[in-house]
Protein backbone atom coordinates (compact mmCIF):
# COMPACT_ATOMS: atom_id res chain seq x y z
CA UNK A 1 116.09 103.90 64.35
CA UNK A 2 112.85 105.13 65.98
CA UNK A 3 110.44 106.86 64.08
CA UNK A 4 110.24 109.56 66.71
CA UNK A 5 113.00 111.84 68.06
CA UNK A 6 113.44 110.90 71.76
CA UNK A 7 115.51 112.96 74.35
CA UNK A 8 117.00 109.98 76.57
CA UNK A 9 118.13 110.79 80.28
CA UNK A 10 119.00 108.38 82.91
CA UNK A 11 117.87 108.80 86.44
CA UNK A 12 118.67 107.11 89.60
CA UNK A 13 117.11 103.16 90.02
CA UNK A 14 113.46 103.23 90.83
CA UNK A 15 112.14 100.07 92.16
CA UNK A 16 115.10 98.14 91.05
CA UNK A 17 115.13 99.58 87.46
CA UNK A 18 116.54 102.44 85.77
CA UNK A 19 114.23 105.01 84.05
CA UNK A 20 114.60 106.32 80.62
CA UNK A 21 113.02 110.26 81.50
CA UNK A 22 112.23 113.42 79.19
CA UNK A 23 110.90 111.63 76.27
CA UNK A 24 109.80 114.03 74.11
CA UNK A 25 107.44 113.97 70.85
CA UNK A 26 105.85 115.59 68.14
CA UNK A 27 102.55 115.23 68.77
CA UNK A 28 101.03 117.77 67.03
CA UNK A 29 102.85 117.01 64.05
CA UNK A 30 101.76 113.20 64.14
CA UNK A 31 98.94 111.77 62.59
CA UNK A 32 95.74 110.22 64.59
CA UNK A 33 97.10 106.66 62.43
CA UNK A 34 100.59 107.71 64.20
CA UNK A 35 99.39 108.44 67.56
CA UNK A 36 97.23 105.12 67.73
CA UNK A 37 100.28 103.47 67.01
CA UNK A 38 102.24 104.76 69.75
CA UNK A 39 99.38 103.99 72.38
CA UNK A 40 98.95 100.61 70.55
CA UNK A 41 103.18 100.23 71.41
CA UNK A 42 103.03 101.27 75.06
CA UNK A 43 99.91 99.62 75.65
CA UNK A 44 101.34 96.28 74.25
CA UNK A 45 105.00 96.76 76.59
CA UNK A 46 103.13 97.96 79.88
CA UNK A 47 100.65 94.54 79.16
CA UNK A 48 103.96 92.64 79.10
CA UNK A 49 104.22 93.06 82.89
CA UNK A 50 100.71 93.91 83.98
CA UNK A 51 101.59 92.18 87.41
CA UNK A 52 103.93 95.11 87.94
CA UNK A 53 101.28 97.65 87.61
CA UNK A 54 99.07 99.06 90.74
CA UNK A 55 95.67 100.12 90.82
CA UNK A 56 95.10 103.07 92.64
CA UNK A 57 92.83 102.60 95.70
CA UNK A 58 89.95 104.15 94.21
CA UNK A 59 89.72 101.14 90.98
CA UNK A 60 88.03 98.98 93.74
CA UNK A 61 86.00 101.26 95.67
CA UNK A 62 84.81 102.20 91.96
CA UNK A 63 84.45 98.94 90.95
CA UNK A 64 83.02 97.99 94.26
CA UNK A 65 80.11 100.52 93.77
CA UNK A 66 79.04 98.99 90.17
CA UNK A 67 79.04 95.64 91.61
CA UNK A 68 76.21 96.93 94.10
CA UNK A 69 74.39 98.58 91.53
CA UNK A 70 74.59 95.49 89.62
CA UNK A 71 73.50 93.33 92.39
CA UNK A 72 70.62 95.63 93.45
CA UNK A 73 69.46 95.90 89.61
CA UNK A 74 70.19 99.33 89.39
CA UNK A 75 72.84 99.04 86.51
CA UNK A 76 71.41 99.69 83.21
CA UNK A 77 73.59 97.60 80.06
CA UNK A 78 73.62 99.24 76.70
CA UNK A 79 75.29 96.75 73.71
CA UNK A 80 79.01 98.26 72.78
CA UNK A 81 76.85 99.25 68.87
CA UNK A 82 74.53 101.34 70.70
CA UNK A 83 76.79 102.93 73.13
CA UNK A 84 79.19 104.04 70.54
CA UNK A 85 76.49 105.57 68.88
CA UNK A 86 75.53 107.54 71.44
CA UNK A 87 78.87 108.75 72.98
CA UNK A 88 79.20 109.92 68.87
CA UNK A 89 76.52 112.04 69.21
CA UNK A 90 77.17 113.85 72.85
CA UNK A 91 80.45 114.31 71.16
CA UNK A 92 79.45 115.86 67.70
């Protein structure tokens, strides 16, 4: 049984497969342990078939854009420590 209550309707086949819609859940009666959980769970399934997924047009022009700012030395790298560290105190 899942550890969350989920309202199940099925619609009409979408590229082949039917959807499961309308799932609803508690969120702000869930823990932050709880909710990383359920990310770490539909992170993990969506991974299964990552060839399946799209990126929307504007990934590459995005990631197009760094390249060139990598290329022409204008990107400025900052280790994951420090970065966190930072963000933390923007955030505070």
């Amino acid at each position: 049984m899942p550890a969350f209550p989920f309202n199940k309707t099925r619609v009409g086949p979408i590229f082949g497969y039917f959807r499961v819609m309308s799932v609803t859940l508690p969120l702000h009666e869930m823990t932050v342990p709880e909710k990383l959980r359920m990310m770490e769970a539909l992170w993990e399934d969506l991974s299964r078939n990552s060839d399946a997924l799209e990126s929307p047009a504007w990934h590459e022009a995005v990631l197009q854009e760094r390249e060139e700012r990598i290329a022409s030395g204008q990107a400025a790298f900052t280790d994951w420590e420090h970065a966190k560290s930072e963000i933390r105190q923007r955030v505070a």
